[in-house]
Protein backbone atom coordinates (compact mmCIF):
# COMPACT_ATOMS: atom_id res chain seq x y z
CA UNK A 1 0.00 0.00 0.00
CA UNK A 2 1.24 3.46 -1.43
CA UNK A 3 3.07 5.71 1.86
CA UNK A 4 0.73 8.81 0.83
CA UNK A 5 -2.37 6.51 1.18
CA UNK A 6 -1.01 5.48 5.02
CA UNK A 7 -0.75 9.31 5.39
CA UNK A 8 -4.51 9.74 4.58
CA UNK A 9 -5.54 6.65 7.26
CA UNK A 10 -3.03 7.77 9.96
CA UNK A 11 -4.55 11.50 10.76
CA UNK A 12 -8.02 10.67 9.70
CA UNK A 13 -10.36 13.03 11.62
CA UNK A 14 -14.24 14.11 11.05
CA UNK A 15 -15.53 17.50 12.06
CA UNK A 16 -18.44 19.18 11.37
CA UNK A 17 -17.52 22.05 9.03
CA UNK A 18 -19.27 25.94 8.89
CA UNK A 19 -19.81 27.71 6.31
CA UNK A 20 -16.63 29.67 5.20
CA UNK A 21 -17.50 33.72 4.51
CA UNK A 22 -15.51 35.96 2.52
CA UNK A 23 -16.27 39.42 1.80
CA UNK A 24 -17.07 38.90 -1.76
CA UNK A 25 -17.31 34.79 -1.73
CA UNK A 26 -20.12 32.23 -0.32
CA UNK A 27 -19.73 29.04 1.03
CA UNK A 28 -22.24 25.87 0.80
CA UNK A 29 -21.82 24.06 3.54
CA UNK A 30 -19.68 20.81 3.94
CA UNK A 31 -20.60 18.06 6.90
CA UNK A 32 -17.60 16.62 6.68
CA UNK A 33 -13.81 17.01 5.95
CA UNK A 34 -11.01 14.84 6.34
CA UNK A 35 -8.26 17.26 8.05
CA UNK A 36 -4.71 15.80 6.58
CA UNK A 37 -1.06 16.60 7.98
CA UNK A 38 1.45 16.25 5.88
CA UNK A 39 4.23 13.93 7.39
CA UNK A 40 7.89 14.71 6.97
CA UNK A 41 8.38 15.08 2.60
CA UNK A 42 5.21 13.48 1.68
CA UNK A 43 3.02 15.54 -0.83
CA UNK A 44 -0.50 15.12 -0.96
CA UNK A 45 -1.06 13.71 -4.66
CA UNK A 46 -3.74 16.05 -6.11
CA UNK A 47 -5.51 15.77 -9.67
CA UNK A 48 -6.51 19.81 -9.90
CA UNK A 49 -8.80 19.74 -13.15
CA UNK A 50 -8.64 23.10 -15.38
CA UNK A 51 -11.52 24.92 -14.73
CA UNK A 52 -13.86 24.82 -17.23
CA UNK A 53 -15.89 27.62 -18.83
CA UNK A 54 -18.72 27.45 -21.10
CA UNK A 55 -18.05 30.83 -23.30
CA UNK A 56 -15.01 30.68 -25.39
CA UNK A 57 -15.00 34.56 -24.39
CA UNK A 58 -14.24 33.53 -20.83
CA UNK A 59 -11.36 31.16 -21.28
CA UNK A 60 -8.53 33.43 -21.16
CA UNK A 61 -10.06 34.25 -17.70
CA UNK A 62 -10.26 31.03 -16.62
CA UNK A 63 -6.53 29.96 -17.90
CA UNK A 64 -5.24 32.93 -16.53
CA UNK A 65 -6.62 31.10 -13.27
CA UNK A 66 -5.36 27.96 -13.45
CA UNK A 67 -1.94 29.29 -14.00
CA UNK A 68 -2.32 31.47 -10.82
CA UNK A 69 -3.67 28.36 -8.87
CA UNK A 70 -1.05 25.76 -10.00
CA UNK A 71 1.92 28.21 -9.08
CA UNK A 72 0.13 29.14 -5.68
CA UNK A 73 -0.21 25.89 -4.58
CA UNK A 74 3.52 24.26 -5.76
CA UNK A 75 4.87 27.26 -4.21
CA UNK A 76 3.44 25.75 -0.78
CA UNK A 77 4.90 22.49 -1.43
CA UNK A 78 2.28 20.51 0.30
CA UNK A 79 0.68 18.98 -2.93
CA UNK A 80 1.88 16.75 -5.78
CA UNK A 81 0.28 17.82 -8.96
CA UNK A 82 -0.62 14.88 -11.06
CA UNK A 83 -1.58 14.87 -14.84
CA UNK A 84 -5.40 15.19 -14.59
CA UNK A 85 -6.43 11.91 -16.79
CA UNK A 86 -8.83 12.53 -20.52
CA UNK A 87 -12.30 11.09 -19.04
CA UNK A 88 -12.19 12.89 -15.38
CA UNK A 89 -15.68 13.95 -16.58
CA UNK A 90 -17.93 10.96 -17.57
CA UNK A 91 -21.63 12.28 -17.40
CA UNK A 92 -23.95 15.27 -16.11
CA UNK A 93 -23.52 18.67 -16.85
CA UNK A 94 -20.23 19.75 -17.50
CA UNK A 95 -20.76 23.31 -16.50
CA UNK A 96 -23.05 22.98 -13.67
CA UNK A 97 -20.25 21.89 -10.03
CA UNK A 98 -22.47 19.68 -8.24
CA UNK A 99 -24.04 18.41 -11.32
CA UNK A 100 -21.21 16.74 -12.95
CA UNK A 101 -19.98 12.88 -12.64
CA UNK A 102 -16.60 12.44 -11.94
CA UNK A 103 -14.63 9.10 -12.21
CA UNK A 104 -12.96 8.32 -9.10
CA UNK A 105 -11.83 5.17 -11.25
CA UNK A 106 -9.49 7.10 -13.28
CA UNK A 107 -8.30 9.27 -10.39
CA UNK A 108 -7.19 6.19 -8.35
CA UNK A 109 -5.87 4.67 -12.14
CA UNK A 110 -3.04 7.82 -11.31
CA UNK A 111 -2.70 7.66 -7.73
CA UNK A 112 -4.67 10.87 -6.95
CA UNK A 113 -6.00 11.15 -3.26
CA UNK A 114 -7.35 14.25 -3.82
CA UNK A 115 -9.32 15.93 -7.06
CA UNK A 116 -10.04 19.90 -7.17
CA UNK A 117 -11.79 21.33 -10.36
CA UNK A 118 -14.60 24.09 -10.82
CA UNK A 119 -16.81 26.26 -13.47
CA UNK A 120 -15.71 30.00 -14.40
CA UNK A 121 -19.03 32.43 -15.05
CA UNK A 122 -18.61 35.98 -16.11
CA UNK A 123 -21.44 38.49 -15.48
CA UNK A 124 -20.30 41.84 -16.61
CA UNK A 125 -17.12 42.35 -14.92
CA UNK A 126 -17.60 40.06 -12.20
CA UNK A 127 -16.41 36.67 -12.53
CA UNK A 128 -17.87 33.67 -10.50
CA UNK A 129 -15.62 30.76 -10.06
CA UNK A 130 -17.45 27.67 -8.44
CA UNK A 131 -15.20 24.93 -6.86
CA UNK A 132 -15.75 21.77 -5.33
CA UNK A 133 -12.83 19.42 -3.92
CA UNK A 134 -13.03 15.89 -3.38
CA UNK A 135 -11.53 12.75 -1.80
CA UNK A 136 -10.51 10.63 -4.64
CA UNK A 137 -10.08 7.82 -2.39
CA UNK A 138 -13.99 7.83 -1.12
CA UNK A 139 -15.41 10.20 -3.57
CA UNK A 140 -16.89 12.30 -0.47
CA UNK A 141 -16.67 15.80 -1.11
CA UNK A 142 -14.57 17.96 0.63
CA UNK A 143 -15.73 21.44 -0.23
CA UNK A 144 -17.90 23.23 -2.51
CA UNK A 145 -17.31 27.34 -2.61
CA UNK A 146 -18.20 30.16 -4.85
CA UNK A 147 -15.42 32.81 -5.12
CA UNK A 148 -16.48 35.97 -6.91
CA UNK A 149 -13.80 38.93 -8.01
CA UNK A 150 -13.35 41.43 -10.55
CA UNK A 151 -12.45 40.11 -13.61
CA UNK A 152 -9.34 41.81 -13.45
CA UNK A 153 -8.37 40.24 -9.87
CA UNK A 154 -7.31 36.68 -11.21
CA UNK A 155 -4.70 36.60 -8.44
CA UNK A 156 -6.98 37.48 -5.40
CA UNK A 157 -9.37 35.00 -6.74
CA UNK A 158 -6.87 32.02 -7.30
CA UNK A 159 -5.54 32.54 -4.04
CA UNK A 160 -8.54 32.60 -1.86
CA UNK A 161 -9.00 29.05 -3.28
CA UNK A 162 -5.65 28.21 -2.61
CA UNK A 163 -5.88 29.26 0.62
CA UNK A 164 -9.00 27.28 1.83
CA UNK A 165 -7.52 24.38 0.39
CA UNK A 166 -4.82 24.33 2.43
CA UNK A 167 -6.30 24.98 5.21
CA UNK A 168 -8.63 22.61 4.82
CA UNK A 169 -5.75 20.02 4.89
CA UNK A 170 -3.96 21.47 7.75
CA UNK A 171 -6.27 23.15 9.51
CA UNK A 172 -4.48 26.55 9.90
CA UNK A 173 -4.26 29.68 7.54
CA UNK A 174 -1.06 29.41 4.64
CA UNK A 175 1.11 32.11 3.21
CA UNK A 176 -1.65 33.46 1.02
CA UNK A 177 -2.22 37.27 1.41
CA UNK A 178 0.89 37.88 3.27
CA UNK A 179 3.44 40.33 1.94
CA UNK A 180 6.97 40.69 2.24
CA UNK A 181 9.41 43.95 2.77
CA UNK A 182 13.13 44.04 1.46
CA UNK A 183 15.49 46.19 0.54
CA UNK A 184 15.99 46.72 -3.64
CA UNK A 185 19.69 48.13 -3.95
CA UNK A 186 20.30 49.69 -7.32
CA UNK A 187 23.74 51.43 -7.97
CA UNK A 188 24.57 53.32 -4.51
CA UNK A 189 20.85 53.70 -3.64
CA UNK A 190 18.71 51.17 -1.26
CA UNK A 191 14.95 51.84 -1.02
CA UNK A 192 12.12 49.28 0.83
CA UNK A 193 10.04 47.72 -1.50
CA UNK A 194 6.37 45.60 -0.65
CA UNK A 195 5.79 41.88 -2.76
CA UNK A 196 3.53 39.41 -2.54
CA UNK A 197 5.19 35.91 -0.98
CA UNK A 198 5.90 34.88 -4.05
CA UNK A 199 7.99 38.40 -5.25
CA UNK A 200 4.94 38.75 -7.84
CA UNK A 201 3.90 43.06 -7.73
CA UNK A 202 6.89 44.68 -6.22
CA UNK A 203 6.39 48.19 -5.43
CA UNK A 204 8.72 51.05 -4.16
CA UNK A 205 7.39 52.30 -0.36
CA UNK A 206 10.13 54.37 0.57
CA UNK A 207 11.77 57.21 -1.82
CA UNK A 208 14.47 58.02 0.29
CA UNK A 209 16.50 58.89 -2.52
CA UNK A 210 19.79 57.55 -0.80
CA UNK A 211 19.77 54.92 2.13
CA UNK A 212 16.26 52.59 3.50
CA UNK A 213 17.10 49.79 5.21
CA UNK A 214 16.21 47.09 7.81
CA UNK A 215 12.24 46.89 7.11
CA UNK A 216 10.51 45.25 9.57
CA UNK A 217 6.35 44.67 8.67
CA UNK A 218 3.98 44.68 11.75
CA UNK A 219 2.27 41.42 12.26
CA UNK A 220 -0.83 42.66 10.65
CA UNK A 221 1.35 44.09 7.64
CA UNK A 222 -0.09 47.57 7.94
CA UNK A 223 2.75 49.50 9.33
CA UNK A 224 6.24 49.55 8.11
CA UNK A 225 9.58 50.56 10.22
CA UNK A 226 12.49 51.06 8.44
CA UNK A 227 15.81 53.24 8.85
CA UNK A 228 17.08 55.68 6.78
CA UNK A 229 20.32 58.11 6.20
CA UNK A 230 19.15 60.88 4.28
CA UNK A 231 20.68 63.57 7.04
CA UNK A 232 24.26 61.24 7.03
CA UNK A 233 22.97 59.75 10.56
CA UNK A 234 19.83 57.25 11.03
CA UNK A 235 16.35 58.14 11.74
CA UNK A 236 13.84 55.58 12.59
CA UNK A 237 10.57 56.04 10.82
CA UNK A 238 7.19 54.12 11.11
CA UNK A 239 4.72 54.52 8.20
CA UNK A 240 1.00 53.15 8.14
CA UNK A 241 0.86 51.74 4.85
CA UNK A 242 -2.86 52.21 4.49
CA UNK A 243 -2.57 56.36 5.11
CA UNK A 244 0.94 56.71 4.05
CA UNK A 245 1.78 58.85 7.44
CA UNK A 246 5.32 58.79 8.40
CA UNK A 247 6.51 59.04 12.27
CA UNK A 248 9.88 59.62 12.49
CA UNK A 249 11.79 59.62 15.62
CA UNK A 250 15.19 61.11 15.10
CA UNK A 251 16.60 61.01 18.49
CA UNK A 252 20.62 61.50 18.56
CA UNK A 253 22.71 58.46 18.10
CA UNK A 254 22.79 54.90 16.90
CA UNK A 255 19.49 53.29 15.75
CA UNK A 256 19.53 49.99 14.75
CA UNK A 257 17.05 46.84 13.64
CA UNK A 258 13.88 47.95 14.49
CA UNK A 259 11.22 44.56 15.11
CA UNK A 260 7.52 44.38 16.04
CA UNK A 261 6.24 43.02 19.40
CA UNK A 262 2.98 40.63 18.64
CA UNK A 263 -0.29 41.46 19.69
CA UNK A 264 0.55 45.19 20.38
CA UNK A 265 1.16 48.30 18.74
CA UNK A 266 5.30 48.77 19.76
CA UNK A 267 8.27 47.73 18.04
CA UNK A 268 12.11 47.42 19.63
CA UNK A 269 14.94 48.83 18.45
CA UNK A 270 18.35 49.46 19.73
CA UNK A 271 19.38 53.49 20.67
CA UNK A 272 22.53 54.76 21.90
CA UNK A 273 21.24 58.33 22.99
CA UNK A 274 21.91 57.53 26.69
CA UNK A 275 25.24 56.00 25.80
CA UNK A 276 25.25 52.20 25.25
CA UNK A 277 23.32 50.28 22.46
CA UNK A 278 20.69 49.36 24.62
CA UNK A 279 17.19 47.92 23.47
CA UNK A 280 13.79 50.02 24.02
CA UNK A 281 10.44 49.33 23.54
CA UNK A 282 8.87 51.67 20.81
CA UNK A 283 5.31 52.96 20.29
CA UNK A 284 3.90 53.44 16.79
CA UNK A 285 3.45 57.04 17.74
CA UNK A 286 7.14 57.10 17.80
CA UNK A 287 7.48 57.37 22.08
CA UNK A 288 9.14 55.53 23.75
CA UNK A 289 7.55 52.94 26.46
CA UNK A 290 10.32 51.62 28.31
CA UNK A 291 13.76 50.47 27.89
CA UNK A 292 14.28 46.79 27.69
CA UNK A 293 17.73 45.87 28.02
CA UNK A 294 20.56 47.72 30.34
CA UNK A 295 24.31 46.81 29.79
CA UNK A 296 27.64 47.97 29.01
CA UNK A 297 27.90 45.97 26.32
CA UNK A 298 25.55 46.30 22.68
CA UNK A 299 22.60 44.60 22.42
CA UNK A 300 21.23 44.83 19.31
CA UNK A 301 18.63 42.73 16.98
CA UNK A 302 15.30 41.88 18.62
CA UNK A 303 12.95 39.41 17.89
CA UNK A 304 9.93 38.41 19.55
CA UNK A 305 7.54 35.40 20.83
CA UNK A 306 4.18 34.71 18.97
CA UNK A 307 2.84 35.91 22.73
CA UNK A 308 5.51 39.01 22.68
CA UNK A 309 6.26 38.25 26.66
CA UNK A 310 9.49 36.98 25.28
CA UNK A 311 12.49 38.91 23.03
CA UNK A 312 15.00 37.05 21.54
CA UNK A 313 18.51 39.33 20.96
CA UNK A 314 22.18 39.57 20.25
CA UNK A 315 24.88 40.49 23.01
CA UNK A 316 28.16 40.99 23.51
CA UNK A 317 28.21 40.43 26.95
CA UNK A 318 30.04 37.68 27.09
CA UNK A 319 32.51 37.97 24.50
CA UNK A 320 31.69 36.98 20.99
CA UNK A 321 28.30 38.12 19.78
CA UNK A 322 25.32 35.24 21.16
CA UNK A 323 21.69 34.94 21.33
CA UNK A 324 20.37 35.59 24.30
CA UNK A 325 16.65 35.40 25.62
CA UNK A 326 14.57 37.83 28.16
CA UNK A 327 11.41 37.19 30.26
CA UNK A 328 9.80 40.84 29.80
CA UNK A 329 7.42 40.06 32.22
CA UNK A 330 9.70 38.36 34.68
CA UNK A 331 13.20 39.91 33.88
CA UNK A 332 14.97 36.50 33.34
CA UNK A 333 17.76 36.65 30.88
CA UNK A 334 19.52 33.50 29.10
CA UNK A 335 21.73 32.56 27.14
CA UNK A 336 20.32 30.81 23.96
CA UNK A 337 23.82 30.02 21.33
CA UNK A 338 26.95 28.28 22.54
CA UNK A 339 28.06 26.99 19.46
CA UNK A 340 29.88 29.42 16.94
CA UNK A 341 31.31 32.49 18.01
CA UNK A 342 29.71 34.53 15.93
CA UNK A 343 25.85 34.40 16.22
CA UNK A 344 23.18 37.33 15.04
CA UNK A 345 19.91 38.03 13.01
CA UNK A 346 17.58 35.91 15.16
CA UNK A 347 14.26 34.99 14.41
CA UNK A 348 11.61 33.61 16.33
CA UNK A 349 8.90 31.05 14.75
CA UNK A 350 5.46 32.21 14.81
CA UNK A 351 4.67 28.62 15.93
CA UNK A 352 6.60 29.99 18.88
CA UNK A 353 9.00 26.35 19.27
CA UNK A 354 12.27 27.56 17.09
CA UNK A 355 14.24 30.54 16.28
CA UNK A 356 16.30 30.77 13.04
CA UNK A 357 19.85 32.83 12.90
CA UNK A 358 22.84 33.42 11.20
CA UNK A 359 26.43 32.48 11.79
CA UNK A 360 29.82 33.54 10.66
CA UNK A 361 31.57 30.50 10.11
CA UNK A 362 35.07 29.96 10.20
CA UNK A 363 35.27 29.24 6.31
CA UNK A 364 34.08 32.88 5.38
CA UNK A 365 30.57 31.60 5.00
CA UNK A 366 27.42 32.85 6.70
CA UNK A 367 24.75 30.21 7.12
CA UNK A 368 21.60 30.03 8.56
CA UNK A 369 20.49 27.63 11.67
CA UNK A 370 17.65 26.58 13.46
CA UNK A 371 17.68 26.28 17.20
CA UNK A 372 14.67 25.37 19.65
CA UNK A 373 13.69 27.65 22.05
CA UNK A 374 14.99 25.58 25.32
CA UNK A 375 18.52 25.46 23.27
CA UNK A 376 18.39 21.98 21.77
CA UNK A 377 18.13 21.01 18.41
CA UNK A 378 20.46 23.37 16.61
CA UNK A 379 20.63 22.24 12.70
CA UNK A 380 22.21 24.02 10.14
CA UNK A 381 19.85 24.88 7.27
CA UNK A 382 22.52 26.10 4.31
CA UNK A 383 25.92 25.15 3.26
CA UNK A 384 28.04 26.02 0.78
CA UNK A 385 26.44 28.50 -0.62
CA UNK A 386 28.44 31.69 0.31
CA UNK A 387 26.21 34.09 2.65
CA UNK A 388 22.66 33.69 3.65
CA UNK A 389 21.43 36.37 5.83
CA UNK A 390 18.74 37.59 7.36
CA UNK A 391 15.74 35.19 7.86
CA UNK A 392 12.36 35.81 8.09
CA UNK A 393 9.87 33.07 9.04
CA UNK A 394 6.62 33.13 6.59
CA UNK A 395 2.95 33.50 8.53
CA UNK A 396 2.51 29.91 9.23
CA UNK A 397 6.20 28.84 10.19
CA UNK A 398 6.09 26.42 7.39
CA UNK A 399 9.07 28.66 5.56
CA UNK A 400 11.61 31.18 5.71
CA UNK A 401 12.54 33.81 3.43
CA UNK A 402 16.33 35.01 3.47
CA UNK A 403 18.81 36.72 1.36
CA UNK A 404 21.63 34.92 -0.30
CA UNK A 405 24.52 35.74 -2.74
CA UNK A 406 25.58 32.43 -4.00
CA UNK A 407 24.37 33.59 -8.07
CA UNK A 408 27.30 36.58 -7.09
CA UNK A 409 24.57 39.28 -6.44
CA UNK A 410 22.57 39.25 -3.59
CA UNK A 411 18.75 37.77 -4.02
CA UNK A 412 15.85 36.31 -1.88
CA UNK A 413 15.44 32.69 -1.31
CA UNK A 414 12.87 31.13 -0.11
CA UNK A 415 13.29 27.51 2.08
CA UNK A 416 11.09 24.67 3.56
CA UNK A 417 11.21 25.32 7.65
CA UNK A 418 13.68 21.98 6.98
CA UNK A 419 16.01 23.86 4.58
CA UNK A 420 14.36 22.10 1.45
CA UNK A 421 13.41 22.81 -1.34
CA UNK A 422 15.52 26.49 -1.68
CA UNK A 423 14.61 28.64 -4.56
CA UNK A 424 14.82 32.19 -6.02
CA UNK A 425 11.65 34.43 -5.86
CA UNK A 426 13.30 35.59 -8.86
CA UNK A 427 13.43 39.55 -8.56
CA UNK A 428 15.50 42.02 -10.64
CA UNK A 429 17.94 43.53 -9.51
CA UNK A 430 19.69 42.87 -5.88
CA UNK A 431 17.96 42.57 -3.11
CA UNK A 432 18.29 42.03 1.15
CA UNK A 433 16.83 42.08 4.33
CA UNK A 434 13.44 40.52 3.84
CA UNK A 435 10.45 40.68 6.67
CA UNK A 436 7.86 38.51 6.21
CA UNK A 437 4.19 40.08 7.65
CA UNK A 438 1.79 37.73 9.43
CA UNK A 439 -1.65 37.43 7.65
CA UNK A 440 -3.84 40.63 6.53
């Protein structure tokens, strides 16, 4: 018996399922779902059928669909597309989901546990994509939605199916709809630029006209804080995304890595206007709450628990820059890195078990590790591939973005939570310094 079939048997679970709402979608409602976690490298095997559309005049919609759909979900790495076979369809009305008989015969013939295929309408400038999904093992269906957009919003569309289909089959919310912020350098200049998670729609959202660096997105991805050196010294600035206000706070001194607390409206970043690097606790208004860390020594790089009562930072303390952790609420400090003498750039999981970092190795490279939060389980995620900097764990702690210069200019990679699977999101130009926003 196939692996991926054991997978199926192994986390079988029934629920009763609502109806999903969307602002612009409806949901029919579905009994029952099987809920299916995907163990270790196993793929789910998935026949995904083009979606079919009775008007000729419609088909470039609903190709442009399909193309949006198949790229969403292979970027997730979750399913494994199979050819969808010739007589999927073998009776009823092709263009009425619900109506239609499907042959489970030829989707077991290819090994497909799970079958996904729909109808494209278009009323004006509205188009109405129905979808149903099914267990191709049973033939019980899994979901049946309507997703309505503009006929011009073929991504927005695709993607709210891709993202109840995932969830559906993990039972938490994916990637989809999150954005990330990095740092475009072109000749001397560095501005912050906004992309999808895939690097699809890049967009400018700082014109500093010389230096923007170290972008950190809120959790929410509506507020964006960012350094710059315009006035050959850096000023912090906070901008709402959604009114394009600026805050700057533009005390005297060193300001460095600026990083969002969850769940609250405050960011940490390290200033040296009282004469150390010390961390403090930031308000999006730009005042300051408290200050977080007090030592002789720099402390620089925060990075915060899911929860925010923990920060995650880099000191020199001890020596050699290390990890440590703090107990905001309690005060308790640790020490998080022993290994490698040269430790920065954490990141903590929003699952809330691991943190990710980089090392300078003795080699020359920098590589990026994993580490759990009580200190065990370090594992090294790259190798030879020059230096990988700067990671940023995506919404649902599945991946991490991070920036890498093994092609000779620096680009952003994205990686399984493993280190598999690493690829280029394929921007022009150089780029660095990603930050990965929770879920909008």
């Amino acid at each position: 018996m196939k692996t991926h079939r054991l997978l199926f048997r192994a986390v079988l679970a029934l629920a009763w399922c609502l109806v999903f709402t969307l602002s612009n979608s409806h949901a029919e409602p579905v009994k029952e779902y099987i809920k299916i976690s995907k163990a270790g490298a196993d793929r789910i095997p998935l026949v995904l059928k083009s979606i079919d559309t009775k008007k000729d005049k419609n088909k470039q919609y609903s190709t442009g669909i399909d193309a949006v759909i198949k790229r969403g979900l292979d970027f997730t790495g979750l399913f494994a597309r199979i050819q969808s076979p010739l007589n999927i369809i073998t009776g009823g009305d092709l263009y009425q989901v619900g109506q239609r008989q499907i042959n489970f015969a030829a989707l077991s013939s290819v090994g497909a546990e799970v079958y996904a295929g729909g109808v494209l309408e278009r009323s004006g400038d509205v188009l109405k994509m129905d979808m149903e999904v099914y267990d191709a093992l049973t033939g019980k269906l899994l979901m049946r939605k309507l997703y309505e957009g503009d006929k011009d919003e073929l991504r927005p569309i695709a993607h709210k199916f891709c993202a109840d289909l995932v969830k559906l089959f993990t039972g938490k919310p994916s990637i989809f709809g999150s954005k990330i912020a990095f740092v475009s350098q072109s000749g001397r200049k560095k501005e912050v630029y906004l992309a999808d998670f895939d690097g699809y729609g890049a967009i400018p959202v700082t014109s500093s006209g010389g230096l923007a660096v170290t972008p950190a997105l809120s959790p929410d991805g509506r507020m964006l804080a960012y350094l710059t050196y315009t006035r050959g010294r850096p000023d912090l600035h906070i901008k709402d995304l959604t009114t394009q206000k600026i805050v700057s706070v533009t005390k005297k001194g060193i300001k460095i890595d600026p990083s969002w607390r969850h769940g609250s409206t405050e960011l940490a970043t390290t200033f040296s206007f009282d004469g150390n690097q010390e961390l403090y606790l930031v308000r999006n208004n730009g005042t300051i709450v408290r200050r977080l860390t007090k030592h002789g020594l720099i402390d620089v790089s925060p990075s915060f628990s899911p929860d925010g009562s923990r920060m995650a930072f880099v000191s020199s303390r001890h020596g050699n820059p290390q990890i440590f952790i703090k107990n905001l609420n309690s005060g308790a400090l640790r020490r998080l890195t022993y290994e490698g003498k040269y430790n920065t750039q954490p990141a903590w999981s929003p699952v809330g078990d691991k943190i990710a970092f980089t090392t300078m190795q003795k080699n020359g490279e920098i590589n990026i590790f994993i580490i759990n939060v009580d200190g065990t389980g370090l594992r090294q995620l790259t190798y030879g591939a020059r230096h990988n900097e700067a990671p940023s764990w995506s919404p649902d702690g599945t991946m991490i973005v991070f920036s890498s210069d093994r092609s000779g200019k620096n680009k952003l990679y994205v990686m399984n939570a493993d280190g598999q699977n690493q690829r280029s999101l394929k921007l022009s130009g150089e780029q660095m310094q990603p930050s990965w926003s929770s879920f909008r």
